[in-house]
N, C-alpha and C. Protein backbone atom coordinates (compact mmCIF):
# COMPACT_ATOMS: atom_id res chain seq x y z
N UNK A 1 0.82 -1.21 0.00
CA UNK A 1 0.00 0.00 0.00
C UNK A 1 0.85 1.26 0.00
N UNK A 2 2.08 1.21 0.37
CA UNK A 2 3.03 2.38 0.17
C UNK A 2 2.67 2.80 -1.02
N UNK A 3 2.95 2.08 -2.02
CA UNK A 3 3.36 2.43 -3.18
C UNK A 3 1.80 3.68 -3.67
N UNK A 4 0.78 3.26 -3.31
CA UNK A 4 -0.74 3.40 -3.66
C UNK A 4 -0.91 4.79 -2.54
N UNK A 5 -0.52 5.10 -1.46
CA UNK A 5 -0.25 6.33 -0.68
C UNK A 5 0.35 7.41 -1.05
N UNK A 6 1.39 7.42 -2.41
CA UNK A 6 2.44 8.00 -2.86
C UNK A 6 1.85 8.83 -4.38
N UNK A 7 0.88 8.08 -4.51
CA UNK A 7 0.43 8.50 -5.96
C UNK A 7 -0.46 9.68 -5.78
N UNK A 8 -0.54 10.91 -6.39
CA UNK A 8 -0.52 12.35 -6.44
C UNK A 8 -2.63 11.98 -7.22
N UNK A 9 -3.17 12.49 -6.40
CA UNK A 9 -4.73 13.09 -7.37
C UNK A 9 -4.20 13.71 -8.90
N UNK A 10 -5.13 13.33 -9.74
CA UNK A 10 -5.14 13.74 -11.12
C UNK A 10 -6.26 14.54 -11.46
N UNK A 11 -6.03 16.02 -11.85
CA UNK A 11 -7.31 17.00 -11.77
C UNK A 11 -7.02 17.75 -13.19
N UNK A 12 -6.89 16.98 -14.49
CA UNK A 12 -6.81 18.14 -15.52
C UNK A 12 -8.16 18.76 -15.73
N UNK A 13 -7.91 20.27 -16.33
CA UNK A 13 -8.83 20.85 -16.96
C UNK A 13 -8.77 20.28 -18.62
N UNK A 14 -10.18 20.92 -18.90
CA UNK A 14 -10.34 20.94 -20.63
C UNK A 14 -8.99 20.76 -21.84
N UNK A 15 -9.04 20.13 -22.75
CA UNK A 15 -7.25 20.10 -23.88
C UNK A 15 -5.86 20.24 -22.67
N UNK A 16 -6.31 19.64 -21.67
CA UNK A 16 -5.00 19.41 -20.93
C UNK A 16 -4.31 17.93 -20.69
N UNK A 17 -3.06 17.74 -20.97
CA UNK A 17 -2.90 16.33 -20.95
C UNK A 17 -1.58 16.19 -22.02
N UNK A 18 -1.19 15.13 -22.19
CA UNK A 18 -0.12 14.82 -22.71
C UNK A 18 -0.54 14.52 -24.19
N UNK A 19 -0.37 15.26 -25.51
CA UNK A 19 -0.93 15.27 -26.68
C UNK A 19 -0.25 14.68 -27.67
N UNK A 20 -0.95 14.06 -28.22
CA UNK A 20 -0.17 12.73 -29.17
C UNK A 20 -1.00 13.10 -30.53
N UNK A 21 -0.07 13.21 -31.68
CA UNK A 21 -0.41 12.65 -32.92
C UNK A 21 -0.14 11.09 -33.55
N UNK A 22 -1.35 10.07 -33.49
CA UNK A 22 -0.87 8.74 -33.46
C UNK A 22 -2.13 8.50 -34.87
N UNK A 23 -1.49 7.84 -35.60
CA UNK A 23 -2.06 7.53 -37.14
C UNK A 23 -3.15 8.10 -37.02
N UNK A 24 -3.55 9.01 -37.94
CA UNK A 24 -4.23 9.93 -37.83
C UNK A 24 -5.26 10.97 -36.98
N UNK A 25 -5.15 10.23 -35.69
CA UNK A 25 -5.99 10.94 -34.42
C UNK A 25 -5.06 11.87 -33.54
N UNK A 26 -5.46 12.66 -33.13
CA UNK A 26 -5.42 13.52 -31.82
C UNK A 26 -5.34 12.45 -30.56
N UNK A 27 -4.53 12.21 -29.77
CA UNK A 27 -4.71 11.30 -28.43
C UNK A 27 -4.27 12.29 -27.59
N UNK A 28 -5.43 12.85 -26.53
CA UNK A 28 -4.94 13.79 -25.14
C UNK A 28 -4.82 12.91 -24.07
N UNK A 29 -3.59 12.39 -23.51
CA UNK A 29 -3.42 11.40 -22.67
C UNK A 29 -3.73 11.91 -21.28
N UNK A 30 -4.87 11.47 -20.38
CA UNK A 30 -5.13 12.23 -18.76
C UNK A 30 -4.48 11.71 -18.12
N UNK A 31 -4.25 10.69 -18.21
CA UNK A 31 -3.14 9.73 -17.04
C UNK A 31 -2.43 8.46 -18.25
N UNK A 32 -1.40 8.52 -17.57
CA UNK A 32 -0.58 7.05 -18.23
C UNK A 32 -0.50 6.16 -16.29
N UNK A 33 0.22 5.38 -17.23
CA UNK A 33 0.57 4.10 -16.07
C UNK A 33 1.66 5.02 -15.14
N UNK A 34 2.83 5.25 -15.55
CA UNK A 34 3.74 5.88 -14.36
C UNK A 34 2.50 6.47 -13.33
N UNK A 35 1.78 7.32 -13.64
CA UNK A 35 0.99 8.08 -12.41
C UNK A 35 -0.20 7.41 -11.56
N UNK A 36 -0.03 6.21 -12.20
CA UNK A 36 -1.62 5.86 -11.66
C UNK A 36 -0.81 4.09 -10.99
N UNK A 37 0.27 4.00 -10.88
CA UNK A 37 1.12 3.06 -10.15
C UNK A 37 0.26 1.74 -11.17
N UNK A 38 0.38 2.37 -12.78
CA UNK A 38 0.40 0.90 -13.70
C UNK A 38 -1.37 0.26 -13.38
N UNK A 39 -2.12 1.14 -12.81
CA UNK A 39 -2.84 0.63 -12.79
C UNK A 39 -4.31 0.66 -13.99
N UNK A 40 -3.89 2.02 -14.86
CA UNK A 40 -4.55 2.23 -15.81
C UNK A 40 -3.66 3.55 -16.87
N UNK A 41 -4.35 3.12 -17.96
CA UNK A 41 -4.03 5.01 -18.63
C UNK A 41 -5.52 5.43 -19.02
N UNK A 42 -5.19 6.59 -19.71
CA UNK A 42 -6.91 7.26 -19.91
C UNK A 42 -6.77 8.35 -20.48
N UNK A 43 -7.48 8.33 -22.54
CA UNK A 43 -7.27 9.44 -22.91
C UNK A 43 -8.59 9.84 -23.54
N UNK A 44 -8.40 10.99 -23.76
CA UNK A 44 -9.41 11.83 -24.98
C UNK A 44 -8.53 11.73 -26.25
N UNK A 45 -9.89 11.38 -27.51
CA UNK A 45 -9.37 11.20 -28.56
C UNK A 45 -10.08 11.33 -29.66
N UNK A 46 -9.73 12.36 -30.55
CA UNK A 46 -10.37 12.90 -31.81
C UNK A 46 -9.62 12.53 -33.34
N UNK A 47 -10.29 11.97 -34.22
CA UNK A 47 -10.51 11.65 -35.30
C UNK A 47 -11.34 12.20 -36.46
N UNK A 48 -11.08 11.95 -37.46
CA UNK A 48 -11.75 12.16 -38.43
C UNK A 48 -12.35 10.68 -39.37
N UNK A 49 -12.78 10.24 -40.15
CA UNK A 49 -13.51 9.52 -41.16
C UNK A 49 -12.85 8.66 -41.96
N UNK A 50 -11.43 9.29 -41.33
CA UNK A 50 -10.40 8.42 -42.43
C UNK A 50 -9.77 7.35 -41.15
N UNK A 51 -10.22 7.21 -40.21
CA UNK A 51 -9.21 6.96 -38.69
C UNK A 51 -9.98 5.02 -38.74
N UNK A 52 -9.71 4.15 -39.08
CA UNK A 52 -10.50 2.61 -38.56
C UNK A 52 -8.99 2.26 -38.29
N UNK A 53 -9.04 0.99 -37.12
CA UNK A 53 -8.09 0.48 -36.68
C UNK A 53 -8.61 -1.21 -36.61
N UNK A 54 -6.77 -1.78 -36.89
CA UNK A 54 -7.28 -3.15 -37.50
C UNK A 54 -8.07 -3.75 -36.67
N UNK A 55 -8.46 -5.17 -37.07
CA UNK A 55 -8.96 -6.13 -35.86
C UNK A 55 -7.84 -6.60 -34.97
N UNK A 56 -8.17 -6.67 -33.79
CA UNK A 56 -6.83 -7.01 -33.35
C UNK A 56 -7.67 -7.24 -31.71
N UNK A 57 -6.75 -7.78 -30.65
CA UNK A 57 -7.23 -8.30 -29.37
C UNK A 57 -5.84 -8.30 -28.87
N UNK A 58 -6.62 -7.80 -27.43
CA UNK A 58 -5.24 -7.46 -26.43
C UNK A 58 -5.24 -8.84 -25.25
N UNK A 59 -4.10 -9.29 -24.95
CA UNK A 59 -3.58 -10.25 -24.15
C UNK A 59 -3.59 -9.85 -22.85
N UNK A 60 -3.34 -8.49 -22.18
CA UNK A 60 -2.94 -7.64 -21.27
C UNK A 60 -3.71 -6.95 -20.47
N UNK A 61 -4.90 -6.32 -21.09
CA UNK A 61 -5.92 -5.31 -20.56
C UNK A 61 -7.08 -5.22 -21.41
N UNK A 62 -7.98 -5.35 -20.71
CA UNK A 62 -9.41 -4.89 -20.68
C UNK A 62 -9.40 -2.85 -21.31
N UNK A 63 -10.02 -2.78 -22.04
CA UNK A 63 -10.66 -1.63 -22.21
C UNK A 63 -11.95 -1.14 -22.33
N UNK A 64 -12.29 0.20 -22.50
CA UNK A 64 -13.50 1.26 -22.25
C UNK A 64 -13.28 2.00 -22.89
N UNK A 65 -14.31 2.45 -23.63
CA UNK A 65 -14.56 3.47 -24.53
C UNK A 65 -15.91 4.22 -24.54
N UNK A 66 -15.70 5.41 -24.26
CA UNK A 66 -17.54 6.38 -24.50
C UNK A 66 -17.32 7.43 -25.24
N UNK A 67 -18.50 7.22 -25.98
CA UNK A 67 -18.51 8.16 -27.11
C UNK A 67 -19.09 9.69 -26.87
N UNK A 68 -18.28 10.64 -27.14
CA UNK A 68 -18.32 12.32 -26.42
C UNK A 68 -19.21 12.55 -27.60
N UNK A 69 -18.85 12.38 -28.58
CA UNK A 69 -19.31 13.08 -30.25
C UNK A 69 -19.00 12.69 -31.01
N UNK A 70 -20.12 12.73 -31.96
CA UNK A 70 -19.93 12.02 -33.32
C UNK A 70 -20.44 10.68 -33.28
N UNK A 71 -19.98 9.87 -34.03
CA UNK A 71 -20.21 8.14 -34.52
C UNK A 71 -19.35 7.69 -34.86
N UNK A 72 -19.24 6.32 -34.11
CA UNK A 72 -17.90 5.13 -34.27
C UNK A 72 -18.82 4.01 -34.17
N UNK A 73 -18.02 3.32 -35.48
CA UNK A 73 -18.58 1.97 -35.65
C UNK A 73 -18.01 1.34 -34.59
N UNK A 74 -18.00 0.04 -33.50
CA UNK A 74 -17.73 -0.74 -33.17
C UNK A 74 -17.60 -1.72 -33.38
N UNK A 75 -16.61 -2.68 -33.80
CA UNK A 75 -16.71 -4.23 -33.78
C UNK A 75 -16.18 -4.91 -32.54
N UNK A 76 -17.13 -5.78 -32.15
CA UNK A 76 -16.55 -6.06 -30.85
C UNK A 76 -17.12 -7.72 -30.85
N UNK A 77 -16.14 -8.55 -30.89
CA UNK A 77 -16.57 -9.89 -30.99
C UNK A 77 -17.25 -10.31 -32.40
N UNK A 78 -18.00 -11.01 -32.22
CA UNK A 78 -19.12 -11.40 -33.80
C UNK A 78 -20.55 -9.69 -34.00
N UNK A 79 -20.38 -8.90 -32.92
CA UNK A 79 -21.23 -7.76 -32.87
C UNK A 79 -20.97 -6.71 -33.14
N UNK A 80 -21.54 -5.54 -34.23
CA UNK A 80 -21.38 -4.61 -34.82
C UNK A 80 -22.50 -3.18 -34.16
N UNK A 81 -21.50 -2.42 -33.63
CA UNK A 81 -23.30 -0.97 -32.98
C UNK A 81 -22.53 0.22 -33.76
N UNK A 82 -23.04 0.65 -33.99
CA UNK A 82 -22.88 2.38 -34.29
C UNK A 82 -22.89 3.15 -32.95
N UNK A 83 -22.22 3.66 -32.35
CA UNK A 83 -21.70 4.24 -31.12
C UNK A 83 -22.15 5.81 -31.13
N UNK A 84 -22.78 6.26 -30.82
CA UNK A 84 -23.77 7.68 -30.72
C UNK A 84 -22.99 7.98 -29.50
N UNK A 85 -23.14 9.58 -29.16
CA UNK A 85 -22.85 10.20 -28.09
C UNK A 85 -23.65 9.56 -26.77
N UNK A 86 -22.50 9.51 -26.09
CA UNK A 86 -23.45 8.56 -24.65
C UNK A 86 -23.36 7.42 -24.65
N UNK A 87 -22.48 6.79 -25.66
CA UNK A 87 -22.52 4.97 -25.93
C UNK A 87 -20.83 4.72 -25.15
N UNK A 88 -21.29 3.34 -24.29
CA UNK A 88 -20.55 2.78 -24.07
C UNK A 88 -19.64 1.66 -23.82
N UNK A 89 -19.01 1.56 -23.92
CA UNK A 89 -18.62 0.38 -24.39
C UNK A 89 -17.22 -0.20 -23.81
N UNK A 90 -17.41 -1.48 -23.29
CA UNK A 90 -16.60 -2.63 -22.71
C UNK A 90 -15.81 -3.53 -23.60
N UNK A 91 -14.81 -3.89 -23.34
CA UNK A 91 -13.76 -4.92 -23.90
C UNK A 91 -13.31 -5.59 -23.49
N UNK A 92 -13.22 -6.36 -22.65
CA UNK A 92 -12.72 -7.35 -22.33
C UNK A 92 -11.22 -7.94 -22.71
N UNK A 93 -10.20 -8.60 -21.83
CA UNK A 93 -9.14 -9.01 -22.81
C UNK A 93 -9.04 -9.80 -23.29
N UNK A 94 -8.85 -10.60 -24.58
CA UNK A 94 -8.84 -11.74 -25.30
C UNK A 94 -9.95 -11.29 -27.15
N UNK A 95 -10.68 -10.40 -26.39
CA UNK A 95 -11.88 -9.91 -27.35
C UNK A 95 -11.65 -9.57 -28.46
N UNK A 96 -11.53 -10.30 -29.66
CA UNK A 96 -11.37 -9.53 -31.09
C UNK A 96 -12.18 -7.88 -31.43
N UNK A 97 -11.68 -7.07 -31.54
CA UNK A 97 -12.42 -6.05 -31.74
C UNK A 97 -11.84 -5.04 -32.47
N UNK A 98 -12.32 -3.82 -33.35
CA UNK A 98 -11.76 -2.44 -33.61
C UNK A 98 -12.76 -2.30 -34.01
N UNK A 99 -12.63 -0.22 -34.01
CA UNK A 99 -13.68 0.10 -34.52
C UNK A 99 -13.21 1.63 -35.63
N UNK A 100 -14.19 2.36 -35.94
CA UNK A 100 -13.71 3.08 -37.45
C UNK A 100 -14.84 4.18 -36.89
N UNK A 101 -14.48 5.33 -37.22
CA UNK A 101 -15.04 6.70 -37.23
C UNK A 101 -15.64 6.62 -38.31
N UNK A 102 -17.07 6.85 -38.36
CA UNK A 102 -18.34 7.30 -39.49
C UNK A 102 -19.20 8.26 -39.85
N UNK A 103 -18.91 9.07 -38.64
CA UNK A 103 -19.09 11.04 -38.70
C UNK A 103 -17.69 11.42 -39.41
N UNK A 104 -18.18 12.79 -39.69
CA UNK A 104 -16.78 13.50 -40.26
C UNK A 104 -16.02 13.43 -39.23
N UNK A 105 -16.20 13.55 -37.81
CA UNK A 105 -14.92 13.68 -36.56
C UNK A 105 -16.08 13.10 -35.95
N UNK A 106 -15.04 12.63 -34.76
CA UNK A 106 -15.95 11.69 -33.52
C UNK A 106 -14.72 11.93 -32.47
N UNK A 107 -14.97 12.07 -31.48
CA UNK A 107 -14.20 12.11 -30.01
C UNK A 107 -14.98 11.23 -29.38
N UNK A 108 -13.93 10.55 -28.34
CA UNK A 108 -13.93 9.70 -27.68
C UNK A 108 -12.97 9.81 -25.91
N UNK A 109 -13.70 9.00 -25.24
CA UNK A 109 -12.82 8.82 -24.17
C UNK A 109 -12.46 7.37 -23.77
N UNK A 110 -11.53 7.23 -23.27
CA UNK A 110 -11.10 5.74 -23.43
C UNK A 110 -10.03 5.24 -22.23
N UNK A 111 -10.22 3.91 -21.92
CA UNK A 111 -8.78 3.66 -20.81
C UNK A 111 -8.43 2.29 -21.24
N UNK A 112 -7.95 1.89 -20.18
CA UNK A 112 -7.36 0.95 -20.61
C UNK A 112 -6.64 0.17 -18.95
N UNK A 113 -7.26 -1.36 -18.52
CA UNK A 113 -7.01 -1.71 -16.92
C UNK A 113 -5.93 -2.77 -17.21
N UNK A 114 -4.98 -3.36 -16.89
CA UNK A 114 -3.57 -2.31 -16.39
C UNK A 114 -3.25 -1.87 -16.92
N UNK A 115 -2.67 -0.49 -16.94
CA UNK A 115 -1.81 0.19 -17.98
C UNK A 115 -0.78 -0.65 -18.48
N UNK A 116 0.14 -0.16 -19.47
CA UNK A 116 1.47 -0.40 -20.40
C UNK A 116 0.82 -0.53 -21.84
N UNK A 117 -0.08 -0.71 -22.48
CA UNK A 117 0.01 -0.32 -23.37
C UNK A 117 -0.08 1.42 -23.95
N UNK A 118 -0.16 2.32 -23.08
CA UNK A 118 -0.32 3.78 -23.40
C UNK A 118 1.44 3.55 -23.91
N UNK A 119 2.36 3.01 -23.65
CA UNK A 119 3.48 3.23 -23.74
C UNK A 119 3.59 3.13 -25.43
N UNK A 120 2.98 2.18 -25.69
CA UNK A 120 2.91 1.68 -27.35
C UNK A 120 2.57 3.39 -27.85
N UNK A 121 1.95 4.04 -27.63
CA UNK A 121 0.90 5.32 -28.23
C UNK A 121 2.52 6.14 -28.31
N UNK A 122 3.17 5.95 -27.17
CA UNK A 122 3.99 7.28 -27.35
C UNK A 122 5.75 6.54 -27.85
N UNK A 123 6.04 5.49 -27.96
CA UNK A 123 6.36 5.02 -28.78
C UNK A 123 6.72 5.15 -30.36
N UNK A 124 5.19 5.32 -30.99
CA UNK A 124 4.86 5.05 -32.30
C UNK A 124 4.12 6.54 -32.34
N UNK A 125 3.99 7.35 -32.15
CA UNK A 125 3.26 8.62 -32.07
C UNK A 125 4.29 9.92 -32.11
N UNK A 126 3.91 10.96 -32.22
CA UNK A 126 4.92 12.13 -32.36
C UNK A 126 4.00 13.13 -31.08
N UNK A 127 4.97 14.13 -30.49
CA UNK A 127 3.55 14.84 -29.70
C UNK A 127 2.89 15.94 -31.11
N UNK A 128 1.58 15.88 -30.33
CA UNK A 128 0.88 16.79 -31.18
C UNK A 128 1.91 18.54 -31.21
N UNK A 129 1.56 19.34 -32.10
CA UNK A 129 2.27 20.80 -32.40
C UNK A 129 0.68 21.13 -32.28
N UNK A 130 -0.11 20.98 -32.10
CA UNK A 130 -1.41 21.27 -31.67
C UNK A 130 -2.32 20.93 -31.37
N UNK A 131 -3.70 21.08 -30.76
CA UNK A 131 -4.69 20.13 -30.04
C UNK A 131 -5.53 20.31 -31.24
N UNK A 132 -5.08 19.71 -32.59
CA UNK A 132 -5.54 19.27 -33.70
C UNK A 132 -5.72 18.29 -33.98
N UNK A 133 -6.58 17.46 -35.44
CA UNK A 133 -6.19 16.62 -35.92
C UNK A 133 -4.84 16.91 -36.74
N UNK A 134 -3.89 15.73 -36.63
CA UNK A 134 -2.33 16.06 -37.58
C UNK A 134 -2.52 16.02 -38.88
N UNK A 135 -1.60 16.84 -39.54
CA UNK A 135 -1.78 17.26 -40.93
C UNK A 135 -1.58 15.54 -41.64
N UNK A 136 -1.95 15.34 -42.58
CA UNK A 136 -1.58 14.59 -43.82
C UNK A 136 -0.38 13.65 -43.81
N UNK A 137 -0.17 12.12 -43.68
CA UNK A 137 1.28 12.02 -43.15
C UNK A 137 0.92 10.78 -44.45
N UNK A 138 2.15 9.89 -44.80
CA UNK A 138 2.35 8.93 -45.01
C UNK A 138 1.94 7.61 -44.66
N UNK A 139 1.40 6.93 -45.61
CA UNK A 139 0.88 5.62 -44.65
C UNK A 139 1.64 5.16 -44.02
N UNK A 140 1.39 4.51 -43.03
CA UNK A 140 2.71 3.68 -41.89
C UNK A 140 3.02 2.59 -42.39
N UNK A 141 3.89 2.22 -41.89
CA UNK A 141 4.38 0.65 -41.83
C UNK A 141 3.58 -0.04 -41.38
N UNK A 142 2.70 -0.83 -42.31
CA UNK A 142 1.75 -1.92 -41.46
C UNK A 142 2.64 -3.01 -40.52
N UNK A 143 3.81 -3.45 -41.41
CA UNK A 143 4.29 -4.52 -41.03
C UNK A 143 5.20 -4.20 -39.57
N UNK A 144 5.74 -2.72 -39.51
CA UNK A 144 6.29 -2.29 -38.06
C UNK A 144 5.46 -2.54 -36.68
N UNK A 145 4.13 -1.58 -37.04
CA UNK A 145 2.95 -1.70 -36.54
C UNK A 145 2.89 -3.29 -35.88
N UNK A 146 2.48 -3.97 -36.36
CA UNK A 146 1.86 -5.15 -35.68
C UNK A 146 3.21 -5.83 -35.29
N UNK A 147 4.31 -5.78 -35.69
CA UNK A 147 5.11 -6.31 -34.74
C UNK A 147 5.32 -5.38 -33.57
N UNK A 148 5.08 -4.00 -33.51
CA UNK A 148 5.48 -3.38 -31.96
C UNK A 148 4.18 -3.68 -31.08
N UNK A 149 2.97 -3.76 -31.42
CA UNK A 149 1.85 -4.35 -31.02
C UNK A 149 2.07 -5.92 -30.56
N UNK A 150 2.33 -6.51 -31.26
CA UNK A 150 3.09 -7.87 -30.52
C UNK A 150 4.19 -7.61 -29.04
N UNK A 151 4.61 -6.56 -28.82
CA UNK A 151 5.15 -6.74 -27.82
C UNK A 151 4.56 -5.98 -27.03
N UNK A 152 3.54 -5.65 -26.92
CA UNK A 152 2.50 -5.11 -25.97
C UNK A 152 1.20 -6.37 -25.55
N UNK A 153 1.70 -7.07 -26.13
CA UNK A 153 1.01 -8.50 -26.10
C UNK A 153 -0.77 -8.06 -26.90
N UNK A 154 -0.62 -7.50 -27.99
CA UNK A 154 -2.05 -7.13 -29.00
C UNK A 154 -1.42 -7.92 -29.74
N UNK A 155 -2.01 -9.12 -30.62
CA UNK A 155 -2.54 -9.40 -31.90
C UNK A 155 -3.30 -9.02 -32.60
N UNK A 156 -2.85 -8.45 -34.19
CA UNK A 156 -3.54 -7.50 -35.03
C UNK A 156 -3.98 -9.55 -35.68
N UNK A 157 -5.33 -9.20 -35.81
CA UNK A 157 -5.89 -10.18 -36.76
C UNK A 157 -6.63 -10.03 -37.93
N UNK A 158 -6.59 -8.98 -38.19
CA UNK A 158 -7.13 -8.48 -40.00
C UNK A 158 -7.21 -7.15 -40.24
N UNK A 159 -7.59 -6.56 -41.15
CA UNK A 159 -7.34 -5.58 -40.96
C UNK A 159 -8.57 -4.74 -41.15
N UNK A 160 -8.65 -3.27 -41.13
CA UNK A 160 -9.60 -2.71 -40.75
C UNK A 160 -10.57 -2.81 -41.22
N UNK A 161 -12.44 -2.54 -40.79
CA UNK A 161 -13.36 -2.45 -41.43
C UNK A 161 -13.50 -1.58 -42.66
N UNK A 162 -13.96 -2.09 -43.59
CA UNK A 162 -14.07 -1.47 -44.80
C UNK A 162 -12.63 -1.86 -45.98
N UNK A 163 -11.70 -2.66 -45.12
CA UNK A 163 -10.31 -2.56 -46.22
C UNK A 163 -10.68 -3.82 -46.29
């Protein structure tokens, strides 16, 4: 319990947080694992229409996701919802799932129980130069991608809805 006595309250205001440009989204990180003694991370995260992420299932942690604005498809298991403001949504670990932005922009809030994968985000991410979506980049390395995801213990298993 030392360790859990030592850890500081987390009180950001509004676009405050650690800001990531990660394949094409905005990620405002509120907490990572260092602060929360590994026990979670937790960000805000804005997209646009072009943003789906593969199928893939995490080995490690359970996640959460609620939808602030806009519409995100969900795939989650053999089940497909359209995610409206106010929708929320559970993951489980082992769970095949991703999901794809279907408004022009959609924000989201999201965590993730135990942390270490936020580490992957900043890793593979640049910080944002603004609490934007990032300009126009190059497609990534698919094949980098799912091997640094392999060592976060995620298996990418197909790839995104609609490709």
């Amino acid at each position: 319990m030392e360790n859990a006595m030592s850890l500081a309250a987390i009180n950001l205001e509004s676009q405050k947080g650690r800001a990531l440009w990660h394949l094409g989204a905005l990620l405002t990180f509120k907490a990572i694992g260092d602060e929360t003694n590994q026990q979670f991370w937790a960000l805000e995260g804005l997209a646009d229409s072009h943003m789906a992420v593969p199928l893939h299932a995490h080995s490690r942690e359970d996640e959460v996701w609620y939808v602030l604005e806009g519409e995100i498809a969900f795939i989650v298991g053999e089940e497909r919802r359209i995610g409206k403001p106010g929708s929320f949504v559970y993951i489980p670990r082992h769970t095949p799932h991703t999901f794809q932005v279907v408004s022009a922009t959609a924000r989201w809030f999201g965590f993730g129980v135990p942390a270490g994968l936020d580490q992957w985000f900043f890793e593979t991410g640049q910080p944002a130069q603004a609490l934007t979506l990032p300009p126009p980049a190059a497609p990534p390395d698919i094949d980098a991608i799912v091997a640094s995801l392999k060592a976060y213990g995620t298996d990418t298993l197909g790839p995104p809805p609609g490709m």
